[in-house]
N, C-alpha and C. Protein backbone atom coordinates (compact mmCIF):
# COMPACT_ATOMS: atom_id res chain seq x y z
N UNK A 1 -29.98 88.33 87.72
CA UNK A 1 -30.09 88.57 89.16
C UNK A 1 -28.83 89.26 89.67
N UNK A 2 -28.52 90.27 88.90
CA UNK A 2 -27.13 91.18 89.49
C UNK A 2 -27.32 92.14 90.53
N UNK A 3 -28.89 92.36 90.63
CA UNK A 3 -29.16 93.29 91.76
C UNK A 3 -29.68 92.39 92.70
N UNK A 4 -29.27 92.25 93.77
CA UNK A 4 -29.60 91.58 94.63
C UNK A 4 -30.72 92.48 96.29
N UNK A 5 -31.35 92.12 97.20
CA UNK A 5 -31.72 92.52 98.17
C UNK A 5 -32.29 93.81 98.00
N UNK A 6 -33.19 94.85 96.69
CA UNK A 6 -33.32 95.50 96.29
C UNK A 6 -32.38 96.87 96.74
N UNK A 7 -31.20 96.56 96.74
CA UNK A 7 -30.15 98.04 96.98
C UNK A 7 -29.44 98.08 95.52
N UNK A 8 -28.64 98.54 95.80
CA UNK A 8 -27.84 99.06 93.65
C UNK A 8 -26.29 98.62 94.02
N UNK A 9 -26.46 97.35 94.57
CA UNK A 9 -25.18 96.80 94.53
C UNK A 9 -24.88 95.69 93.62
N UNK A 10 -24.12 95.74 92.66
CA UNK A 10 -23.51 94.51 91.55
C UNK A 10 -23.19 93.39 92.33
N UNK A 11 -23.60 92.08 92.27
CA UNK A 11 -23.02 91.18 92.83
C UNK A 11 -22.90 90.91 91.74
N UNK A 12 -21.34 89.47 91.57
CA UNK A 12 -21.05 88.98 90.72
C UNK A 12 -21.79 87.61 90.41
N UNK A 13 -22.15 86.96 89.37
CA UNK A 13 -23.02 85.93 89.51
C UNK A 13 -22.36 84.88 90.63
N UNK A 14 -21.18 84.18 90.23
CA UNK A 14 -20.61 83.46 91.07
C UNK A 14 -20.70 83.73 92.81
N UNK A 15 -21.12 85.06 93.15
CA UNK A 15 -21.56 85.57 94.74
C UNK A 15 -22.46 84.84 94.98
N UNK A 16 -23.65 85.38 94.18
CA UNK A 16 -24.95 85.02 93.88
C UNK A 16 -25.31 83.63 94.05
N UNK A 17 -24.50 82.37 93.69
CA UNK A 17 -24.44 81.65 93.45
C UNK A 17 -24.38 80.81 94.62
N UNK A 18 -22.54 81.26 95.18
CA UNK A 18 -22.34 80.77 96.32
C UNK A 18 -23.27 81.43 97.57
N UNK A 19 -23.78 82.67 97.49
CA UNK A 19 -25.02 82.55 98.45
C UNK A 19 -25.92 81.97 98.83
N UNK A 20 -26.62 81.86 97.61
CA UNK A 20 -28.12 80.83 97.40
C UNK A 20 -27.49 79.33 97.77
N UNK A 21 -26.63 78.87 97.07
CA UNK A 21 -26.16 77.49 97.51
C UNK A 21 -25.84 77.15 99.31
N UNK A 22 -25.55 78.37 100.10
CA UNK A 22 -25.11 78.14 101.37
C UNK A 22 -26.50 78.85 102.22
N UNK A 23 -27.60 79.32 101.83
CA UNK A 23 -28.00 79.78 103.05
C UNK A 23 -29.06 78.86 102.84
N UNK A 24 -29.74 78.84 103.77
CA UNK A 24 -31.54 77.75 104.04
C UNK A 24 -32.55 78.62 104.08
N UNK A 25 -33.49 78.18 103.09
CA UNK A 25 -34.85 78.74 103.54
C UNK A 25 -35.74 77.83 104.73
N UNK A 26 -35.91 78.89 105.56
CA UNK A 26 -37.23 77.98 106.65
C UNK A 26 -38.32 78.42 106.27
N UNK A 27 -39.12 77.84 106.34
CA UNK A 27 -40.79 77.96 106.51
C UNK A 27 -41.56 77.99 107.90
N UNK A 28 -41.76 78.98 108.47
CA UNK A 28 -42.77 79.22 109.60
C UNK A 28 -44.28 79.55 109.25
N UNK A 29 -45.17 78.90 110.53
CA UNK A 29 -46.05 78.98 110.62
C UNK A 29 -46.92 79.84 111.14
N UNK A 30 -47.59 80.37 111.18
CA UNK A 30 -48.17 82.02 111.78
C UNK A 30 -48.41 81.33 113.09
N UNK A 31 -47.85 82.55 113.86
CA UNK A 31 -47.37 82.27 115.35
C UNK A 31 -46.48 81.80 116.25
N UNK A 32 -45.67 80.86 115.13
CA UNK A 32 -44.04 80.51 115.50
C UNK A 32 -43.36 82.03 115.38
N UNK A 33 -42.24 81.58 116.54
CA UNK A 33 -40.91 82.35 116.71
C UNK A 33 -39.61 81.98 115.34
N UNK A 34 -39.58 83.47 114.96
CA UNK A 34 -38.37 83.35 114.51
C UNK A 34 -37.25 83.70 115.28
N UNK A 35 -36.99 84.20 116.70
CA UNK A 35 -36.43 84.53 117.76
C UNK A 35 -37.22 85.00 118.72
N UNK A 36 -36.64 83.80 119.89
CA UNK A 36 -37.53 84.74 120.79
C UNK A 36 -36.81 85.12 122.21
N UNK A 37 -37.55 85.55 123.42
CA UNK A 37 -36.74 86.66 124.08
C UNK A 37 -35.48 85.99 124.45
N UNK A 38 -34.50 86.27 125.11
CA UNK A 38 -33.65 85.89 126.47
C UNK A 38 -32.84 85.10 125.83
N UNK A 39 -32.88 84.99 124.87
CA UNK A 39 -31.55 84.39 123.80
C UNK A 39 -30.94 85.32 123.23
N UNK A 40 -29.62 84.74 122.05
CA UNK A 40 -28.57 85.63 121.68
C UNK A 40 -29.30 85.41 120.36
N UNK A 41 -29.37 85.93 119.40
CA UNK A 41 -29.71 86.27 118.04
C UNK A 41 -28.81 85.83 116.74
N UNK A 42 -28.82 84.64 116.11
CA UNK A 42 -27.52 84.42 115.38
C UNK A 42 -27.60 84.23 114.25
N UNK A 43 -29.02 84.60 114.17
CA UNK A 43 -29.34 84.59 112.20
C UNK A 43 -29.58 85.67 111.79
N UNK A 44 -29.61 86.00 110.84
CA UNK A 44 -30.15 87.36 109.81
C UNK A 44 -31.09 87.03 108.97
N UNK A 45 -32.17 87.03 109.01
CA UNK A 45 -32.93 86.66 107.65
C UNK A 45 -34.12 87.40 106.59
N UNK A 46 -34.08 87.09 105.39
CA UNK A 46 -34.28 87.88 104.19
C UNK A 46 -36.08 86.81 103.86
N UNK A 47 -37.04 88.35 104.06
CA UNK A 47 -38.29 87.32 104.24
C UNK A 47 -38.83 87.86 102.98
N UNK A 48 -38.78 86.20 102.53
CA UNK A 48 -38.99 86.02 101.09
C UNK A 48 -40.72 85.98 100.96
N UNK A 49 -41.74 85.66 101.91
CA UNK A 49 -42.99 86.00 101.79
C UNK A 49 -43.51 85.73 103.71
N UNK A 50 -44.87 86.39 103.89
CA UNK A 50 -44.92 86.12 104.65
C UNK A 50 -44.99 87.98 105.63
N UNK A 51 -45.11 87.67 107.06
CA UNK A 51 -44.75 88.96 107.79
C UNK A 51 -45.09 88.63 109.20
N UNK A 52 -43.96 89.46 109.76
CA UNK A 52 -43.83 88.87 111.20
C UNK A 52 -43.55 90.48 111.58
N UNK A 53 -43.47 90.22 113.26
CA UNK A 53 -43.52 91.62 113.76
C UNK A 53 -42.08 91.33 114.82
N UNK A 54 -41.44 92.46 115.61
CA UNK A 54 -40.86 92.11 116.76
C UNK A 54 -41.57 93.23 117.71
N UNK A 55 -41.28 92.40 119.06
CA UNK A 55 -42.04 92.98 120.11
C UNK A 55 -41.04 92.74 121.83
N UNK A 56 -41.57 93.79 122.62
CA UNK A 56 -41.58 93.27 123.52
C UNK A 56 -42.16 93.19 124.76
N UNK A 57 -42.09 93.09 125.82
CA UNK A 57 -43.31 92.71 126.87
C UNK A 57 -42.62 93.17 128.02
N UNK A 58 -43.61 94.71 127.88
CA UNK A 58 -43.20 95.28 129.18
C UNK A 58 -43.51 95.02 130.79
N UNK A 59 -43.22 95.54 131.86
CA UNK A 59 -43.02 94.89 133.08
C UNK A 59 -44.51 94.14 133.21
N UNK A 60 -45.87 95.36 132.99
CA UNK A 60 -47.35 95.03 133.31
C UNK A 60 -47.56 93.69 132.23
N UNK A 61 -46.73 93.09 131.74
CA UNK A 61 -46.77 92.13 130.53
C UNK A 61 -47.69 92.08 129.06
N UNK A 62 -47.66 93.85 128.88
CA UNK A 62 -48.26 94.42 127.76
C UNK A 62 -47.20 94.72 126.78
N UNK A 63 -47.61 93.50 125.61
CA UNK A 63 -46.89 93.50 124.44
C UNK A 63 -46.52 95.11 123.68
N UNK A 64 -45.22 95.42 123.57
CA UNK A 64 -44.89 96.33 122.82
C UNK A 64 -44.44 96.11 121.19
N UNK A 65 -45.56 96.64 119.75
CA UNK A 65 -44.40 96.06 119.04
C UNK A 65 -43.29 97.20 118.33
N UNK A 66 -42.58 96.72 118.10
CA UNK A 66 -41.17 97.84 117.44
C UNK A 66 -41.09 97.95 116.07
N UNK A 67 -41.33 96.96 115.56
CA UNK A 67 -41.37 97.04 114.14
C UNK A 67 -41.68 95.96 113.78
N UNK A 68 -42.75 95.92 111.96
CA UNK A 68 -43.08 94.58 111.19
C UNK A 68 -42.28 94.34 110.15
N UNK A 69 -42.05 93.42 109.79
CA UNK A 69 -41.23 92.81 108.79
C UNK A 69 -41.54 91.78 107.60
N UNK A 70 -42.18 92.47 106.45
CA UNK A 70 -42.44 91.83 104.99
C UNK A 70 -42.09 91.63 104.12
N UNK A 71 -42.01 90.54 103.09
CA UNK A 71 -41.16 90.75 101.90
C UNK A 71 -40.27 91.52 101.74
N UNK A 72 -38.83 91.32 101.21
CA UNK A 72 -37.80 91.70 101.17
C UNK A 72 -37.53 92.58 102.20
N UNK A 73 -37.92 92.49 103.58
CA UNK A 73 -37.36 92.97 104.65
C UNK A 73 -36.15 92.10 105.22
N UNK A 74 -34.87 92.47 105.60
CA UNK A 74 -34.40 91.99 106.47
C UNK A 74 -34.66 91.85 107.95
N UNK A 75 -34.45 90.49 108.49
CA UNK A 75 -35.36 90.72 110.05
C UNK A 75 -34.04 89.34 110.91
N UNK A 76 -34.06 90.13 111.89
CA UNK A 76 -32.97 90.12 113.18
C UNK A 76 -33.60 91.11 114.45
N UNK A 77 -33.15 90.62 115.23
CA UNK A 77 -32.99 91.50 116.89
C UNK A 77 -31.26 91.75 116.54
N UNK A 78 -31.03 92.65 115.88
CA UNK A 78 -30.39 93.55 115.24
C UNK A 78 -28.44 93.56 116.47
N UNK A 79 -29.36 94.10 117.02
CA UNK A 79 -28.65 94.25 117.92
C UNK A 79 -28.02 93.26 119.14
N UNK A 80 -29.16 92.25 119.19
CA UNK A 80 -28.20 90.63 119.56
C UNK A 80 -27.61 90.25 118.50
N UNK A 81 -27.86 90.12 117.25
CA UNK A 81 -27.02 89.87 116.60
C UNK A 81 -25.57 90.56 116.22
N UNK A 82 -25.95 91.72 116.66
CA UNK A 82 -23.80 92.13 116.24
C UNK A 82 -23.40 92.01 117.42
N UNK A 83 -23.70 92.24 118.76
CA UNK A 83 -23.44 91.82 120.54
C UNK A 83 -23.21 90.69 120.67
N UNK A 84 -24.09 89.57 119.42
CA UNK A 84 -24.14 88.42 120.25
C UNK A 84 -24.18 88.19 122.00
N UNK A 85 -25.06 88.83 122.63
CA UNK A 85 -25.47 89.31 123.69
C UNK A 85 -26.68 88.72 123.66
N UNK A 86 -28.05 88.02 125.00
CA UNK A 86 -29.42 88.07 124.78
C UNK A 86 -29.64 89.35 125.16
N UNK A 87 -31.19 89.24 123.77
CA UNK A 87 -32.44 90.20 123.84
C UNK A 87 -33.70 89.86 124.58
N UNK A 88 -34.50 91.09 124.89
CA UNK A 88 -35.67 91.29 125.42
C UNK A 88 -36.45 90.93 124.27
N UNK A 89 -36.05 91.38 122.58
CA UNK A 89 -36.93 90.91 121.56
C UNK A 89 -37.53 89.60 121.41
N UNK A 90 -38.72 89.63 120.77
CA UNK A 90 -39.39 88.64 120.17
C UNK A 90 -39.74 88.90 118.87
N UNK A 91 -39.41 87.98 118.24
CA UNK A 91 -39.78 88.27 116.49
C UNK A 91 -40.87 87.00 115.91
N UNK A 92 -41.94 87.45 115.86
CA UNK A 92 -42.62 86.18 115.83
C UNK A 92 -43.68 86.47 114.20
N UNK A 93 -44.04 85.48 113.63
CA UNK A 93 -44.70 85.64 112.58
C UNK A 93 -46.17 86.08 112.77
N UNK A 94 -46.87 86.61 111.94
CA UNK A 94 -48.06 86.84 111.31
C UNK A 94 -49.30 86.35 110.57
N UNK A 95 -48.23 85.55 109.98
CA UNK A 95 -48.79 85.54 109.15
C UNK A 95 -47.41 83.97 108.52
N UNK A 96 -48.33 82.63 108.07
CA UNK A 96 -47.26 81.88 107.34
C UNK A 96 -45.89 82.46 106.66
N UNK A 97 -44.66 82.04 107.05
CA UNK A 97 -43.72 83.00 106.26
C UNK A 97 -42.36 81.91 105.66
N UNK A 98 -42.39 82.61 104.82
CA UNK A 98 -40.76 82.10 104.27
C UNK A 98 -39.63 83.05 104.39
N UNK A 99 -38.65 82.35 104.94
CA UNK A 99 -37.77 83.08 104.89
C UNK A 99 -36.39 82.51 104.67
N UNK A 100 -35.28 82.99 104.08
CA UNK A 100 -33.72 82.75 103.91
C UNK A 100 -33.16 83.21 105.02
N UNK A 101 -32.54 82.10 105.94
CA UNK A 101 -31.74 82.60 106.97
C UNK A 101 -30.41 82.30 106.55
N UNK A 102 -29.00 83.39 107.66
CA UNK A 102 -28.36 82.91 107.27
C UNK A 102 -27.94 83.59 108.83
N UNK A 103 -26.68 82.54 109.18
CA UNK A 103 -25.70 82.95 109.95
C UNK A 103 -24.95 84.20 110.30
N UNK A 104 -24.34 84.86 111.27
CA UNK A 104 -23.84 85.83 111.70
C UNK A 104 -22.32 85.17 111.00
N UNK A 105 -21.80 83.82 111.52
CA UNK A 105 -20.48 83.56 111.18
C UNK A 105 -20.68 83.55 109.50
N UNK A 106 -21.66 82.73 108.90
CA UNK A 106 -21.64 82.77 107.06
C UNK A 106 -21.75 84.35 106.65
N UNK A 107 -22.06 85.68 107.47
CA UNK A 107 -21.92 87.28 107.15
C UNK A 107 -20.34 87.17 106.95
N UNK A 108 -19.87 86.52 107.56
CA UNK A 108 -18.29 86.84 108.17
C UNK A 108 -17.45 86.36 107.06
N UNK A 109 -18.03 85.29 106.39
CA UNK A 109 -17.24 84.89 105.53
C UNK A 109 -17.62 85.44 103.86
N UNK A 110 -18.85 85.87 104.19
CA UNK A 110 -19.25 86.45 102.39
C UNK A 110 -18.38 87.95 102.90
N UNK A 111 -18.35 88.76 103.84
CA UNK A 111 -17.54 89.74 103.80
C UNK A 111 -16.19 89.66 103.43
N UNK A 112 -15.20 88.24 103.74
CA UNK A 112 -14.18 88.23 103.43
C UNK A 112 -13.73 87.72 102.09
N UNK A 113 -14.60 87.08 101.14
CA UNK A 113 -14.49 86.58 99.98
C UNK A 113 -15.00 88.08 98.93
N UNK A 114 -16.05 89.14 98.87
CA UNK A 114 -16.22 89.87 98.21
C UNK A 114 -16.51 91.02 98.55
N UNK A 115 -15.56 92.17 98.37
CA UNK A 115 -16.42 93.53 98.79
C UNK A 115 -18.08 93.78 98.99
N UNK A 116 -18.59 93.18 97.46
CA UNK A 116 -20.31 93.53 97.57
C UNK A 116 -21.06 93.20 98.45
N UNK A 117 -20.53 92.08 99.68
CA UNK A 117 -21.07 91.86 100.53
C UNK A 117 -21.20 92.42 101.71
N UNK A 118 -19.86 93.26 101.92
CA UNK A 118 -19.37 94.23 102.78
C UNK A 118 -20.12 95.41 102.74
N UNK A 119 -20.36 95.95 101.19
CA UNK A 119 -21.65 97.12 100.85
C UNK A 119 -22.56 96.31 100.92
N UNK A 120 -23.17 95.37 101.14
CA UNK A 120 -24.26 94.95 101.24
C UNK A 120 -24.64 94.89 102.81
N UNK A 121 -23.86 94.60 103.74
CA UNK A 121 -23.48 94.57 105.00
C UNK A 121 -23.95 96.41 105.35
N UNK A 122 -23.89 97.18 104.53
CA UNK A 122 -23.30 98.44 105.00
C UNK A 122 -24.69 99.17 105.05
N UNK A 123 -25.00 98.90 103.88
CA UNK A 123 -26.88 99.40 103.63
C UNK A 123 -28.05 98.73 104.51
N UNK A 124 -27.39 97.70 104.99
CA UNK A 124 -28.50 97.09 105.98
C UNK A 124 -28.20 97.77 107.34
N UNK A 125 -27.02 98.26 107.62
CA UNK A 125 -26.83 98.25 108.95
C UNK A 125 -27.76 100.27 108.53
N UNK A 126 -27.06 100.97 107.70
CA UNK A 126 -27.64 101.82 107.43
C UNK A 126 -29.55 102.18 107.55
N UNK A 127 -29.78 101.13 106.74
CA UNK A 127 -31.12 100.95 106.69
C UNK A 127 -32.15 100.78 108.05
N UNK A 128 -31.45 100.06 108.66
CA UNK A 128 -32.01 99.82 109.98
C UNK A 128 -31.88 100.78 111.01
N UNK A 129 -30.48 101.80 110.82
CA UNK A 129 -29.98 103.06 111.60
C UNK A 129 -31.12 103.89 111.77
N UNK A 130 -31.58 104.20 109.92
CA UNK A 130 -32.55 105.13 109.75
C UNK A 130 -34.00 104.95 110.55
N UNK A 131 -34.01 103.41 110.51
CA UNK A 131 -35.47 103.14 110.61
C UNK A 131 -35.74 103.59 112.29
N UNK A 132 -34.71 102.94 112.69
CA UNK A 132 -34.60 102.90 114.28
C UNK A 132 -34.61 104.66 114.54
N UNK A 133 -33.65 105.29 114.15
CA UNK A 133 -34.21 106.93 114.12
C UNK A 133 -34.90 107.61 114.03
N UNK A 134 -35.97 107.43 112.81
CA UNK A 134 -37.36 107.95 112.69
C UNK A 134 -38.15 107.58 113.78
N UNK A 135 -38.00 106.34 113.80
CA UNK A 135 -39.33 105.32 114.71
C UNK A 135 -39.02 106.19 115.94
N UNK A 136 -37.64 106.41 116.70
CA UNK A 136 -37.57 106.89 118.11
C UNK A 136 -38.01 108.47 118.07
N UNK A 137 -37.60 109.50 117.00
CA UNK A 137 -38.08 110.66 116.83
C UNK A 137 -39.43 110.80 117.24
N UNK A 138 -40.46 110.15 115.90
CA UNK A 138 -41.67 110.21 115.80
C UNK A 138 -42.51 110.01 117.29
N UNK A 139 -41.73 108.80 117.85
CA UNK A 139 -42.46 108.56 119.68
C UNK A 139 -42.28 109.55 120.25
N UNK A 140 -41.03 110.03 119.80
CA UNK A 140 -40.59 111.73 121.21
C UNK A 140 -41.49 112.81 120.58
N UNK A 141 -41.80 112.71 119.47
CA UNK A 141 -42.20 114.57 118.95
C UNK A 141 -43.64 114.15 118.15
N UNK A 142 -44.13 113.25 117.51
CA UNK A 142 -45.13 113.20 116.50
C UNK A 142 -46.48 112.78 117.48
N UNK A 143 -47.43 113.67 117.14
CA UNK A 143 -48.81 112.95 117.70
C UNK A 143 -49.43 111.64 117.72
N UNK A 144 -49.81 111.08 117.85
CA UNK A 144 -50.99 109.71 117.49
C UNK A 144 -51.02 110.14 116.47
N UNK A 145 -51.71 110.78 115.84
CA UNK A 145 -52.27 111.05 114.36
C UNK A 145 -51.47 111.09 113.71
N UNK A 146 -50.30 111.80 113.87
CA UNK A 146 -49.10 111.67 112.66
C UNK A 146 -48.36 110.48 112.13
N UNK A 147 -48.53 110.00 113.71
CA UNK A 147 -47.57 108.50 113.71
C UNK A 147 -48.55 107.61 113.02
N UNK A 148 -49.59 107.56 113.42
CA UNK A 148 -50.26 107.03 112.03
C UNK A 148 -49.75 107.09 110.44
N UNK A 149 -50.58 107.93 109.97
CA UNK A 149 -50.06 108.63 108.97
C UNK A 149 -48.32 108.56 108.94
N UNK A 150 -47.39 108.40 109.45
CA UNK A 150 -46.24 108.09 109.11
C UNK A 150 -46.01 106.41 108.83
N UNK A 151 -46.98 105.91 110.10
CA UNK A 151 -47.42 104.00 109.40
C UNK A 151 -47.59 104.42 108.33
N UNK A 152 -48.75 104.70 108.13
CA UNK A 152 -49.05 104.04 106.59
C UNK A 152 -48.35 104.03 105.51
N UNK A 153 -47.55 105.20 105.87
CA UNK A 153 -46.75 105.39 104.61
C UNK A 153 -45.70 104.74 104.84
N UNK A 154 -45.19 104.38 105.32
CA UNK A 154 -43.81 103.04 105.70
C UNK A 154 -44.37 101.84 105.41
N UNK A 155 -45.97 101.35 105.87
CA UNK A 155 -45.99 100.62 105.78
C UNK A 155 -47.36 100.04 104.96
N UNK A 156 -47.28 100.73 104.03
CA UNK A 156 -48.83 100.81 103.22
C UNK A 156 -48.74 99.49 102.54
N UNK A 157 -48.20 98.86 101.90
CA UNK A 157 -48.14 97.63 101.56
C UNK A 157 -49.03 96.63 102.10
N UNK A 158 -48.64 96.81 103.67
CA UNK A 158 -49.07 95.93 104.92
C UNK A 158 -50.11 95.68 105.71
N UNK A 159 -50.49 97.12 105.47
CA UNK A 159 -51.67 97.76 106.65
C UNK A 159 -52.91 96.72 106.18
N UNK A 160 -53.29 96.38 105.26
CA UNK A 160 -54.62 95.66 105.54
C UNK A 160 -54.32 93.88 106.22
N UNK A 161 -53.33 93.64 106.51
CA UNK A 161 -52.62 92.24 106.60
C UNK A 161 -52.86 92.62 108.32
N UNK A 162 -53.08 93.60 108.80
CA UNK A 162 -52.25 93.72 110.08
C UNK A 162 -54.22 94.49 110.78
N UNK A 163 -54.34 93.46 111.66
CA UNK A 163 -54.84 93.61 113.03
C UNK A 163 -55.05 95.32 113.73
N UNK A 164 -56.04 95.69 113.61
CA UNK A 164 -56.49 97.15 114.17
C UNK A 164 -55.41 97.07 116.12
N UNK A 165 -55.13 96.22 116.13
CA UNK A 165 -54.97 96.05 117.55
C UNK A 165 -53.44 96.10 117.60
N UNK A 166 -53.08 95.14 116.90
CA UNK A 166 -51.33 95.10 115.72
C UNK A 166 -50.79 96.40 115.44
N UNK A 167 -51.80 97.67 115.04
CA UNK A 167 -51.60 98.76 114.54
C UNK A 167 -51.50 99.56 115.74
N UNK A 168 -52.09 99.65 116.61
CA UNK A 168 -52.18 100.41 117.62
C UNK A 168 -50.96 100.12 119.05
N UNK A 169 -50.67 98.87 119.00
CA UNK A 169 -49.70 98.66 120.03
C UNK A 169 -48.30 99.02 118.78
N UNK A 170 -48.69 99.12 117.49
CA UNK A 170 -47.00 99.43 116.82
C UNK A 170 -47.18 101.39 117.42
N UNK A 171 -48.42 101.64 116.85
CA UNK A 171 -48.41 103.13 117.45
C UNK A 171 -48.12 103.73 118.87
N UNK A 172 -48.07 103.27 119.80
CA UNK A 172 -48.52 103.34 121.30
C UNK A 172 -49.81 103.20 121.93
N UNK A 173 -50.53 103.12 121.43
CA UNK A 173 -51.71 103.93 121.59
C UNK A 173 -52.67 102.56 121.70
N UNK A 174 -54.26 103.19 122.67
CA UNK A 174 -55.23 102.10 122.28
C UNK A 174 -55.82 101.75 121.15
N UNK A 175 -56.32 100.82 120.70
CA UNK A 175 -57.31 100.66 119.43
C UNK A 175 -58.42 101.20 119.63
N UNK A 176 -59.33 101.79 120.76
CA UNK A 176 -59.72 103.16 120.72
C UNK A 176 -59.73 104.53 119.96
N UNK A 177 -58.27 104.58 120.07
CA UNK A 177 -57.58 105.61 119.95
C UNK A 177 -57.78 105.96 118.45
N UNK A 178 -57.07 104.96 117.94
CA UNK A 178 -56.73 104.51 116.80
C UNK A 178 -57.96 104.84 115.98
N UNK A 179 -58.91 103.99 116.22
CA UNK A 179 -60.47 104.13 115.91
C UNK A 179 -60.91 105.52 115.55
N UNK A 180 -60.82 106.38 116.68
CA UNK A 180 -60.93 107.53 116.47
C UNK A 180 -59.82 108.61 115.40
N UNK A 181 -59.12 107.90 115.59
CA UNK A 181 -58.10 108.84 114.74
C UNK A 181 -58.07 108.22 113.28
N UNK A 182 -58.95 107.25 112.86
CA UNK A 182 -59.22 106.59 111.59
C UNK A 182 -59.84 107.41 110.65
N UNK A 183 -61.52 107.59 111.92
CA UNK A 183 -62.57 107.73 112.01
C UNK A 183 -62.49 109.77 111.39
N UNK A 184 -61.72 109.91 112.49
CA UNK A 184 -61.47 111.59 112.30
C UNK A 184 -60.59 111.58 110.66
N UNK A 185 -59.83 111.13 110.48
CA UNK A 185 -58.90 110.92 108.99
C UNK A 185 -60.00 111.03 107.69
N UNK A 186 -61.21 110.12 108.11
CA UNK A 186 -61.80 110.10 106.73
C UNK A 186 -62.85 110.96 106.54
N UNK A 187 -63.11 111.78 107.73
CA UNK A 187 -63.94 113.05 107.77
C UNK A 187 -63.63 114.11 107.02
């Protein structure tokens, strides 16, 4: 287990070790919160099975979601967590899930005991940069149809786990919409 969090970083076993020994796995139930709004965000966690989405709920109190989160995804309101600031996010499950949480302060201290954690620190924040980039592009410039078709392929793994309705509020769009733009796809 030298590769850890599927990136190409060497941890040393003894990392490895003292990781697993200090963080907790929780077990949620489909429909529990793993964070939810108007709080500060103070875990990071590595979802070991399971899939949850984050969302949020705009003024007309129509759920927006932002992104889903499955197996070996890392999942946080990202951004309460390095602010330690509250979010508008909600990160709520899907689906039964397991997951390894761990602390913002226990980040603080695997950074100061081993570099690999620091590159490990570095690819997530990276990872999430990207994701958050595409995702905002694609809303400004890509059609319904593309943004589809850009789901699936991000998230092909997932797509049969996930709600025609799930799919369409991650797209913008109605499940109407969606329908039709399925419908037109396999023509």
């Amino acid at each position: 287990m030298s590769k850890l969090f599927n990136f190409d970083i060497e941890i040393p076993a003894e990392e490895i070790n003292f990781f697993l020994d200090n963080v907790k796995t929780k077990k949620f139930k489909k429909g529990e919160f793993f964070h939810p709004a108007d709080k500060v965000c103070t875990t990071l966690g590595l979802v070991k099975s399971g899939l949850l989405k984050s969302f949020v709920i705009d003024d007309k109190t129509n759920e927006k979601i932002i992104e889903f989160y499955h197996e070996n995804s890392f999942v946080s309101a990202f951004t309460s967590f390095i602010t330690r600031e509250k979010t508008d996010w909600n990160i709520q499950t899907i689906e039964d899930s397991e997951i390894l949480i761990m602390s913002k302060d226990f980040l603080e201290i695997l950074y100061k005991r081993h570099n690999c954690w620091t590159l490990l620190g570095l690819k997530i924040f990276e990872m999430q940069t990207l994701k958050k980039c595409n995702r905002e592009k694609s809303l400004l410039v890509n059609s319904a149809s593309e943004r589809y078709l850009i789901f699936r392929k991000q998230y092909e793994s997932i797509e049969d786990r996930l709600t025609l309705n799930q799919i369409a509020l991650y797209l913008g769009i109605q499940p109407e919409s969606l329908s039709r733009i399925r419908k037109n796809l396999m023509a």
